[in-house]
N, C-alpha and C. Protein backbone atom coordinates (compact mmCIF):
# COMPACT_ATOMS: atom_id res chain seq x y z
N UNK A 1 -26.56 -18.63 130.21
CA UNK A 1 -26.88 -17.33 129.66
C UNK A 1 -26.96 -17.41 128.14
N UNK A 2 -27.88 -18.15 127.81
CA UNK A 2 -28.04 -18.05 126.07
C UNK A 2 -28.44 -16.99 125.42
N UNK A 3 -28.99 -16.22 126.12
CA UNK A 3 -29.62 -14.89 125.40
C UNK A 3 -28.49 -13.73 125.64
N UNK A 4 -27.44 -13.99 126.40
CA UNK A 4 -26.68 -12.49 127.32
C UNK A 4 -26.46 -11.99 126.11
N UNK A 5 -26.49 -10.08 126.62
CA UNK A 5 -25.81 -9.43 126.07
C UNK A 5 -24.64 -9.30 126.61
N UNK A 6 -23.91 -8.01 126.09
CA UNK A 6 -22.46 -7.40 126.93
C UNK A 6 -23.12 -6.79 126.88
N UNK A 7 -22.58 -6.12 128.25
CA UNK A 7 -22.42 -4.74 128.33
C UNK A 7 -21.16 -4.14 129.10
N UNK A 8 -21.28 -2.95 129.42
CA UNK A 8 -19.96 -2.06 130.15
C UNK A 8 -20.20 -1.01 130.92
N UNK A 9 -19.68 -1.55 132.21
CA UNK A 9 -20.36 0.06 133.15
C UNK A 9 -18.14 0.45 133.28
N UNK A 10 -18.49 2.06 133.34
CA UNK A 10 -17.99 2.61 133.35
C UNK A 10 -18.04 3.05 135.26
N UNK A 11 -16.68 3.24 135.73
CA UNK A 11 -17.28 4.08 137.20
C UNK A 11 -15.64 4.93 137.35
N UNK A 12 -16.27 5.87 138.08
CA UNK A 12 -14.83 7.02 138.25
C UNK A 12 -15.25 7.35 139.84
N UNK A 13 -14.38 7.50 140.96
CA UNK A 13 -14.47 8.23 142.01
C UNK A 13 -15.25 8.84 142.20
N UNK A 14 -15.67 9.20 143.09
CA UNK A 14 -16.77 10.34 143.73
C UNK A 14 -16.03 11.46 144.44
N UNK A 15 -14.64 10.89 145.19
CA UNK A 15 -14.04 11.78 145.83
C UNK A 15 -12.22 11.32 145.19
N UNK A 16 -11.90 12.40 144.30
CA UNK A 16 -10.50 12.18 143.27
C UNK A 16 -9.71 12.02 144.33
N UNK A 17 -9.81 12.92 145.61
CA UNK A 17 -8.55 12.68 146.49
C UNK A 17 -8.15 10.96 146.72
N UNK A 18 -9.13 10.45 146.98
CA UNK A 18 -8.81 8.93 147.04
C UNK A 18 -7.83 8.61 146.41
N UNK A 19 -7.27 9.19 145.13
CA UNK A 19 -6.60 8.31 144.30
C UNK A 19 -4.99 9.05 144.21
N UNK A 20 -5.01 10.07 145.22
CA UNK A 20 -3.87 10.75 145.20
C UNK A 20 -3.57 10.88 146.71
N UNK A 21 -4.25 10.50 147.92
CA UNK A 21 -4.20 11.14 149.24
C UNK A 21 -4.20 9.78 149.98
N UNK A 22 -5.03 9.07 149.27
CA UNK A 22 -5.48 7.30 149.50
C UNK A 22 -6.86 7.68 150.24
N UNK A 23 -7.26 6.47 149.90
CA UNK A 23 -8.74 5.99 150.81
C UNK A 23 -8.98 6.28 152.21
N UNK A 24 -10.09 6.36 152.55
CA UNK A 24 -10.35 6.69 153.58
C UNK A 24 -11.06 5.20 154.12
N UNK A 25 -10.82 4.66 155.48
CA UNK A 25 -11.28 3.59 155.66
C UNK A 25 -12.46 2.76 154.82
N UNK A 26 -13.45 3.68 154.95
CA UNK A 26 -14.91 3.18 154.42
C UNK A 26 -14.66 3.16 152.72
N UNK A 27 -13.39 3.73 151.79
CA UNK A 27 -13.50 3.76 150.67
C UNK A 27 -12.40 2.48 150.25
N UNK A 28 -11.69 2.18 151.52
CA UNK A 28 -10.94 0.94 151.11
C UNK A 28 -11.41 -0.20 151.68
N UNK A 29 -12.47 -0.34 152.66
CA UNK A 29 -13.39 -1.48 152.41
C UNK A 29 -14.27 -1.55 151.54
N UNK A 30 -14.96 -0.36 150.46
CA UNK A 30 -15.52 -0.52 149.71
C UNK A 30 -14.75 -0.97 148.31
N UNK A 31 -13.99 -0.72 148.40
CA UNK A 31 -13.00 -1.05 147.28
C UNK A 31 -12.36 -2.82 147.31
N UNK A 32 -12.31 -2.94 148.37
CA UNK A 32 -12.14 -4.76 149.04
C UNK A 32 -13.27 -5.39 148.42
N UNK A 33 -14.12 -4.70 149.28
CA UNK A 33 -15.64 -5.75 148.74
C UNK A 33 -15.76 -5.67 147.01
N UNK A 34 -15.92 -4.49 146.21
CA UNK A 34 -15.82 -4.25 144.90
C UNK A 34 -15.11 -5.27 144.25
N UNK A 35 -13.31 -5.64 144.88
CA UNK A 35 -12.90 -6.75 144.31
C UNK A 35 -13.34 -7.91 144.61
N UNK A 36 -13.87 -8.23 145.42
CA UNK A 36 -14.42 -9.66 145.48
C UNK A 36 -15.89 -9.58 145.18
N UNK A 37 -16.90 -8.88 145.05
CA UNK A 37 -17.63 -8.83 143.89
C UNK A 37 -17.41 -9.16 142.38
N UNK A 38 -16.52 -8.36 141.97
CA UNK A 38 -16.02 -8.71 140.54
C UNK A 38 -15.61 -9.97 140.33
N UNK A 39 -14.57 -10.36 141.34
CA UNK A 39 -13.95 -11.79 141.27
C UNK A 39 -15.52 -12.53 141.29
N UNK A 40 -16.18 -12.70 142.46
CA UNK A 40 -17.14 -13.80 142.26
C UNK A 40 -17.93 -13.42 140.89
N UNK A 41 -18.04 -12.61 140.56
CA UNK A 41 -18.81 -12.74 139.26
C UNK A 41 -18.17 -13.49 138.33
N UNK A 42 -16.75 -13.05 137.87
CA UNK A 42 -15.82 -13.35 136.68
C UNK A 42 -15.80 -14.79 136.88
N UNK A 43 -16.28 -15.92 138.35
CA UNK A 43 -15.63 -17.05 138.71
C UNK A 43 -17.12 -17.55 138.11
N UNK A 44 -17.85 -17.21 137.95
CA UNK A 44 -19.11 -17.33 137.47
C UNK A 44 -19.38 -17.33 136.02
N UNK A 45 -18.13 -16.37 135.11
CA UNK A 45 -18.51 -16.64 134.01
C UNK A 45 -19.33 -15.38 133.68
N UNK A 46 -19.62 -14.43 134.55
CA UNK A 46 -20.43 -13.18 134.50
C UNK A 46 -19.77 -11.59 133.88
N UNK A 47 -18.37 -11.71 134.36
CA UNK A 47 -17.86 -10.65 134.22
C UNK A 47 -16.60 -11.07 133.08
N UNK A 48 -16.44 -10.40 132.28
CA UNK A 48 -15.43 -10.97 130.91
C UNK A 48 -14.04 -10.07 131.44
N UNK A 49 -14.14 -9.13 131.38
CA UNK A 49 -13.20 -8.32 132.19
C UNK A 49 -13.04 -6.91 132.98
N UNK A 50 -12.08 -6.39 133.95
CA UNK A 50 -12.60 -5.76 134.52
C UNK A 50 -11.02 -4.70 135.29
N UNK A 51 -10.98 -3.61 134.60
CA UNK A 51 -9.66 -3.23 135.21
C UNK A 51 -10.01 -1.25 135.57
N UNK A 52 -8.93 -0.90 135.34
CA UNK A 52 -8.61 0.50 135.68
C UNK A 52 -7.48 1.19 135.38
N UNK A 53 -7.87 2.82 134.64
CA UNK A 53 -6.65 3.26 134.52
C UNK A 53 -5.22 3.57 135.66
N UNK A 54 -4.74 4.26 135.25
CA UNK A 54 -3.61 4.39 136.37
C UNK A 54 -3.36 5.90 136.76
N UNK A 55 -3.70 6.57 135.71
CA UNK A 55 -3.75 7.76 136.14
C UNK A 55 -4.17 7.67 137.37
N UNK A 56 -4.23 9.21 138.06
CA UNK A 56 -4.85 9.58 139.20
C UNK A 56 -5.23 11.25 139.07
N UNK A 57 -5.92 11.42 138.05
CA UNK A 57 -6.37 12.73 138.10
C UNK A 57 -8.00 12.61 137.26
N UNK A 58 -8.88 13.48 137.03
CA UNK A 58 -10.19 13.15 137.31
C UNK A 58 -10.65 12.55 136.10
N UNK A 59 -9.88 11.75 135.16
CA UNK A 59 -9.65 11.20 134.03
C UNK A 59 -10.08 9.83 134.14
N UNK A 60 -9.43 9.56 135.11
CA UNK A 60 -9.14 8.19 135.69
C UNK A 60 -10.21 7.41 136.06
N UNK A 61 -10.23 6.46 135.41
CA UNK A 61 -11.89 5.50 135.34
C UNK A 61 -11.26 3.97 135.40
N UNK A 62 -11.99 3.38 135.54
CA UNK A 62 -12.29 1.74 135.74
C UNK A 62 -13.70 1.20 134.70
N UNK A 63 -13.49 0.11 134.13
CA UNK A 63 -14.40 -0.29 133.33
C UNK A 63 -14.72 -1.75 133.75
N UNK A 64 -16.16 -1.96 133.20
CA UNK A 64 -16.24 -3.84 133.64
C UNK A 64 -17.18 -4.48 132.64
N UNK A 65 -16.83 -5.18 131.90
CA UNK A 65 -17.18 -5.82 130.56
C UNK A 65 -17.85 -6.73 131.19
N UNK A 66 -19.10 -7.00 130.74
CA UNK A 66 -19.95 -8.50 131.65
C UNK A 66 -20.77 -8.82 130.56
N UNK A 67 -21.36 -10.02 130.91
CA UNK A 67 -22.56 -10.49 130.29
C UNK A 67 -24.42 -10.28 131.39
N UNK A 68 -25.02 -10.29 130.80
CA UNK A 68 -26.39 -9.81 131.56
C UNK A 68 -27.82 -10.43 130.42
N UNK A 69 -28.71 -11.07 131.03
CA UNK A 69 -29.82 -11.12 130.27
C UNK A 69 -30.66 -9.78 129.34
N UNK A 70 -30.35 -8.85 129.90
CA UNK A 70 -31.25 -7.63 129.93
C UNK A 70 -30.73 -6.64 130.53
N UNK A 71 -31.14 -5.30 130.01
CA UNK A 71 -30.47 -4.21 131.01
C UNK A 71 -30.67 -3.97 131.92
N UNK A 72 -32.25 -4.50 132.70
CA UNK A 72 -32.19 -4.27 133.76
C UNK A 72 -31.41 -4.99 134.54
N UNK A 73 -30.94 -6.47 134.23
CA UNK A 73 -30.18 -7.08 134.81
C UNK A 73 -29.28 -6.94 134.82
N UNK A 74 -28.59 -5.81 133.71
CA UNK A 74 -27.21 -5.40 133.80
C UNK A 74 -26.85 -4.26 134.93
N UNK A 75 -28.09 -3.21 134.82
CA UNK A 75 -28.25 -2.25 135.56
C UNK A 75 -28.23 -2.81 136.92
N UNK A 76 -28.60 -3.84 137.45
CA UNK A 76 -28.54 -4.09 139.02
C UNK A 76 -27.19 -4.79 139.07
N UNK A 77 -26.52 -5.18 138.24
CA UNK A 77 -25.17 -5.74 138.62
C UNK A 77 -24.11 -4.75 138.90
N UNK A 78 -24.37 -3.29 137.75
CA UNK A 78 -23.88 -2.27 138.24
C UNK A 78 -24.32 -1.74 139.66
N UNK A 79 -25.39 -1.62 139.61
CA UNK A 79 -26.02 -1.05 141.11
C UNK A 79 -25.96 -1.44 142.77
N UNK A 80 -25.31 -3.03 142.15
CA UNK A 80 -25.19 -3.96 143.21
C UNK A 80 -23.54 -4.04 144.06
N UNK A 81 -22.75 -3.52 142.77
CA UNK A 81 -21.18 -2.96 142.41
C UNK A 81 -21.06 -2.80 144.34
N UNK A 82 -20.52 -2.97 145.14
CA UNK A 82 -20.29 -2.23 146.76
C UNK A 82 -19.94 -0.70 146.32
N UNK A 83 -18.94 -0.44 145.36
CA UNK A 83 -18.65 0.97 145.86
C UNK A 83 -19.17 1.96 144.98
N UNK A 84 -20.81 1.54 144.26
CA UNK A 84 -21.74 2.01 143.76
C UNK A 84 -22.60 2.37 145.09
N UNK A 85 -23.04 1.30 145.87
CA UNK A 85 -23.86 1.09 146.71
C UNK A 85 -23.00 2.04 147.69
N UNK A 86 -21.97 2.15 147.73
CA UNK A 86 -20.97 3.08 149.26
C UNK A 86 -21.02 4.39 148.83
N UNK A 87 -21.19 4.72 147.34
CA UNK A 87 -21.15 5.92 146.85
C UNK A 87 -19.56 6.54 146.76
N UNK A 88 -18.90 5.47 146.52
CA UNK A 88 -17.14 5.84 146.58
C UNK A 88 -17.36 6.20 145.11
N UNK A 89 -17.91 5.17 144.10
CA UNK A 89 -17.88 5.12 142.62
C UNK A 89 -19.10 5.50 142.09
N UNK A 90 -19.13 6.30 141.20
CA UNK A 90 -20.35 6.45 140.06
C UNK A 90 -20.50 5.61 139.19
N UNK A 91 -21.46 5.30 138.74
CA UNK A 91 -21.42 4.59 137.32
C UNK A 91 -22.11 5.08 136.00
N UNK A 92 -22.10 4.65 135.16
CA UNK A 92 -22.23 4.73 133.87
C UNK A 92 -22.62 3.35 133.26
N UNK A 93 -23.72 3.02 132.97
CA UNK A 93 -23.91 1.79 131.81
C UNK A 93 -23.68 1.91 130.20
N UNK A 94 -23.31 0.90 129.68
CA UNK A 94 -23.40 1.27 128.05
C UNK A 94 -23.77 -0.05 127.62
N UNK A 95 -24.96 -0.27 126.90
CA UNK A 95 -24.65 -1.79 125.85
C UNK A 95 -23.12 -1.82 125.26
N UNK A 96 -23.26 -2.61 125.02
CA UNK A 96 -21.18 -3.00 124.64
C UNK A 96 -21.12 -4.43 123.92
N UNK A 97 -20.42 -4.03 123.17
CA UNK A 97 -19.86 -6.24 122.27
C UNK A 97 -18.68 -6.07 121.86
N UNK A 98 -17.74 -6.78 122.41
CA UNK A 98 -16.46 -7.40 122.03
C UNK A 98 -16.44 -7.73 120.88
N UNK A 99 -15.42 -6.93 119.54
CA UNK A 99 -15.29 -7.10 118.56
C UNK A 99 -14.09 -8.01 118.45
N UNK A 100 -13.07 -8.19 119.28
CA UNK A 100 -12.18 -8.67 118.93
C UNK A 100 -11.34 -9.30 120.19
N UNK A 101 -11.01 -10.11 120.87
CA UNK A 101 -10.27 -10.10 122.24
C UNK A 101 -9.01 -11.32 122.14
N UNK A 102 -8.04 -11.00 122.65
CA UNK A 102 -6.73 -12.03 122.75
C UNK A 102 -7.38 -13.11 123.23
N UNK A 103 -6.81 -14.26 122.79
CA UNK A 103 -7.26 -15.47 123.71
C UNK A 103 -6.19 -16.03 124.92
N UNK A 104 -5.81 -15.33 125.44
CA UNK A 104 -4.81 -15.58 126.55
C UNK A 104 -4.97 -14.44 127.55
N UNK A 105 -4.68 -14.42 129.18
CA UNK A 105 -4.98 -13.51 130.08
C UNK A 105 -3.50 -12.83 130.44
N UNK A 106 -4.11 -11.20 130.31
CA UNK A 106 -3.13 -10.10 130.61
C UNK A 106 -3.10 -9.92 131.93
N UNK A 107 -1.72 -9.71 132.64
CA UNK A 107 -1.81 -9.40 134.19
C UNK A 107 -1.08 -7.94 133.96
């Protein structure tokens, strides 16, 4: 990826109860697949990072820092997201660049 940009999709629930009532089958296999999406990307070198707040009220978002040739190519990595595609999560794209990042991994 010599040319990548960053970018950052943003995604929040579709249905808040999820995050206070829990998932409903189809939103916690979409949420399974979502993590192993991300993982295979990040194992790829695609995704820089990728977490979520903790809240649980309609505040409460998840972000995913990646690299992409182009926006459209960024736009289908969002679009490709499972719980974009399940309609559990919305998204949001933004161009984005890391001004500054630790060099060691936060758990």
């Amino acid at each position: 990826m010599s040319d990548a940009q960053q970018y950052l999709y943003l995604i929040q629930p579709t249905r808040m109860a999820m995050l206070t009532d829990g998932p409903t089958p189809q939103e916690d296999e979409a949420v399974s697949q979502h993590f192993d999406y991300l993982k295979a990307l990040a194992d790829r070198g695609t995704v820089i990072l990728a977490g979520r707040t903790l809240n649980t009220d309609e505040s409460s978002f998840g972000i995913v820092i990646f690299k992409a040739e182009s926006e459209e190519a960024a736009r289908a990595v969002m679009n490709n997201d499972p719980t974009v595609q399940a309609g559990v999560m919305r998204a949001r794209l933004f161009p984005y660049r890391i001004a500054l990042m630790a060099d060691r991994e936060v758990h």
